[in-house]
Protein backbone atom coordinates (compact mmCIF):
# COMPACT_ATOMS: atom_id res chain seq x y z
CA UNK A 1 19.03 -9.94 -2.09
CA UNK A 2 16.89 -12.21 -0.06
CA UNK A 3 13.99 -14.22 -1.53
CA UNK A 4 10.75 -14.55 0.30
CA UNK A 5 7.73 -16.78 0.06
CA UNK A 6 4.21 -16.15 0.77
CA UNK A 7 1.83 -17.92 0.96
CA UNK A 8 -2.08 -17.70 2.67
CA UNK A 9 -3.07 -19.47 5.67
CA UNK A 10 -6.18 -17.84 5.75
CA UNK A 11 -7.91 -17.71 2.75
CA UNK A 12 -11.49 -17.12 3.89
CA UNK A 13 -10.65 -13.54 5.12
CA UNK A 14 -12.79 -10.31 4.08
CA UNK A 15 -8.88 -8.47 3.37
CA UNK A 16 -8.76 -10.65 0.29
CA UNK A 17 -10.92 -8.87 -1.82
CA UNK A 18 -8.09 -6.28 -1.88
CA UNK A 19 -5.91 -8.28 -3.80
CA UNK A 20 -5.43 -9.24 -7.42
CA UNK A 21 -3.33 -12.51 -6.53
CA UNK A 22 -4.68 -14.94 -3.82
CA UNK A 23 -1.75 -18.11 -4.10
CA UNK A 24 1.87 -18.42 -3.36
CA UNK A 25 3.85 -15.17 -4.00
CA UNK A 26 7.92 -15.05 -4.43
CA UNK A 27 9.61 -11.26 -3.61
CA UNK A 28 13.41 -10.70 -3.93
CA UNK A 29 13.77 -7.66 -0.89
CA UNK A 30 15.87 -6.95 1.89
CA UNK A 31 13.73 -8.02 4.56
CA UNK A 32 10.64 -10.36 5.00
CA UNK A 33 8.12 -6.69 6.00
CA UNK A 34 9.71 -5.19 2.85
CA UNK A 35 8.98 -8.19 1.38
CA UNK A 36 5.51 -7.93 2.23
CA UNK A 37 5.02 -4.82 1.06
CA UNK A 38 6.43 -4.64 -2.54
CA UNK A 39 3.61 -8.37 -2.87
CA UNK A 40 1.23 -5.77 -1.19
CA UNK A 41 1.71 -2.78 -3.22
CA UNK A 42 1.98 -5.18 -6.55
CA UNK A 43 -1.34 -7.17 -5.80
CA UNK A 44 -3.46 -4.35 -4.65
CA UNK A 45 -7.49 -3.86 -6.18
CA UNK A 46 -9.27 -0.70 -5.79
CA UNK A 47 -12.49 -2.36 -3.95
CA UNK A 48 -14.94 -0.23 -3.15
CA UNK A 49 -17.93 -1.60 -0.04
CA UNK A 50 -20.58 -1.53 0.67
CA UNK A 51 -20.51 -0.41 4.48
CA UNK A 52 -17.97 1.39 6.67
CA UNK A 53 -17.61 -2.57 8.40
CA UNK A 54 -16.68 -4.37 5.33
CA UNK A 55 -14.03 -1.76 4.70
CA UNK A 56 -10.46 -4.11 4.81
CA UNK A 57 -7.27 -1.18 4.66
CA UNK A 58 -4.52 -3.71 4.73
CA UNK A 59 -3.50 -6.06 2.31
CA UNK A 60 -3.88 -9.76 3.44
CA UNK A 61 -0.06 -9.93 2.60
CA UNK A 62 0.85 -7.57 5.44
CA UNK A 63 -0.82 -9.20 7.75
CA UNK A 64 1.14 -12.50 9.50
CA UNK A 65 -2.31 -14.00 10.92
CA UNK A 66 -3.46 -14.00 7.16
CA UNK A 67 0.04 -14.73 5.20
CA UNK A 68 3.27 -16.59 6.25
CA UNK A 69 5.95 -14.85 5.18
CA UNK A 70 9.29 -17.26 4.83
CA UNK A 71 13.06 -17.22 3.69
CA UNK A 72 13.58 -19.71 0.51
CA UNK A 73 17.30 -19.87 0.66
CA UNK A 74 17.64 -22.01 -2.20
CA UNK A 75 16.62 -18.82 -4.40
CA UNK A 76 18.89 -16.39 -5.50
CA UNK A 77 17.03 -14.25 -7.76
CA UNK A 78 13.05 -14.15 -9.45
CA UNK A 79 11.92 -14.88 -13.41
CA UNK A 80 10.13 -11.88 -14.31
């Protein structure tokens, strides 16, 4: 199993109100969009807006312009 950091490069972005965690994220997955997901799926708030335009669907973490998303190979394996 592969271990991926994450980290934000854009922290000022509206999507972050839809997460719980908003630093440096490890997940042990397959691929760098599974990855992305499982930190997605983990970190996700309910956040209800105010308007239809502040309405963010996807997690910052899925996004690449908002996250990088990068191999560590000197990780085998995650502390809970």
């Amino acid at each position: 199993m592969n271990v991926y950091r994450l980290d934000p490069i854009a922290p000022e972005n509206p999507s972050w109100r839809t997460s719980s965690e908003k630093g440096s994220m490890w997940a042990a997955a397959p691929s760098p969009s599974t990855a992305r997901d499982l930190v997605a799926k983990l970190t996700a708030l309910a956040t209800p807006t105010a308007t239809e335009s502040e309405y963010c669907p996807e997690s910052p973490w899925q996004d690449s312009a908002i996250t990088s998303c990068v191999l560590e190979p000197s990780m085998t394996h995650i502390h809970d």
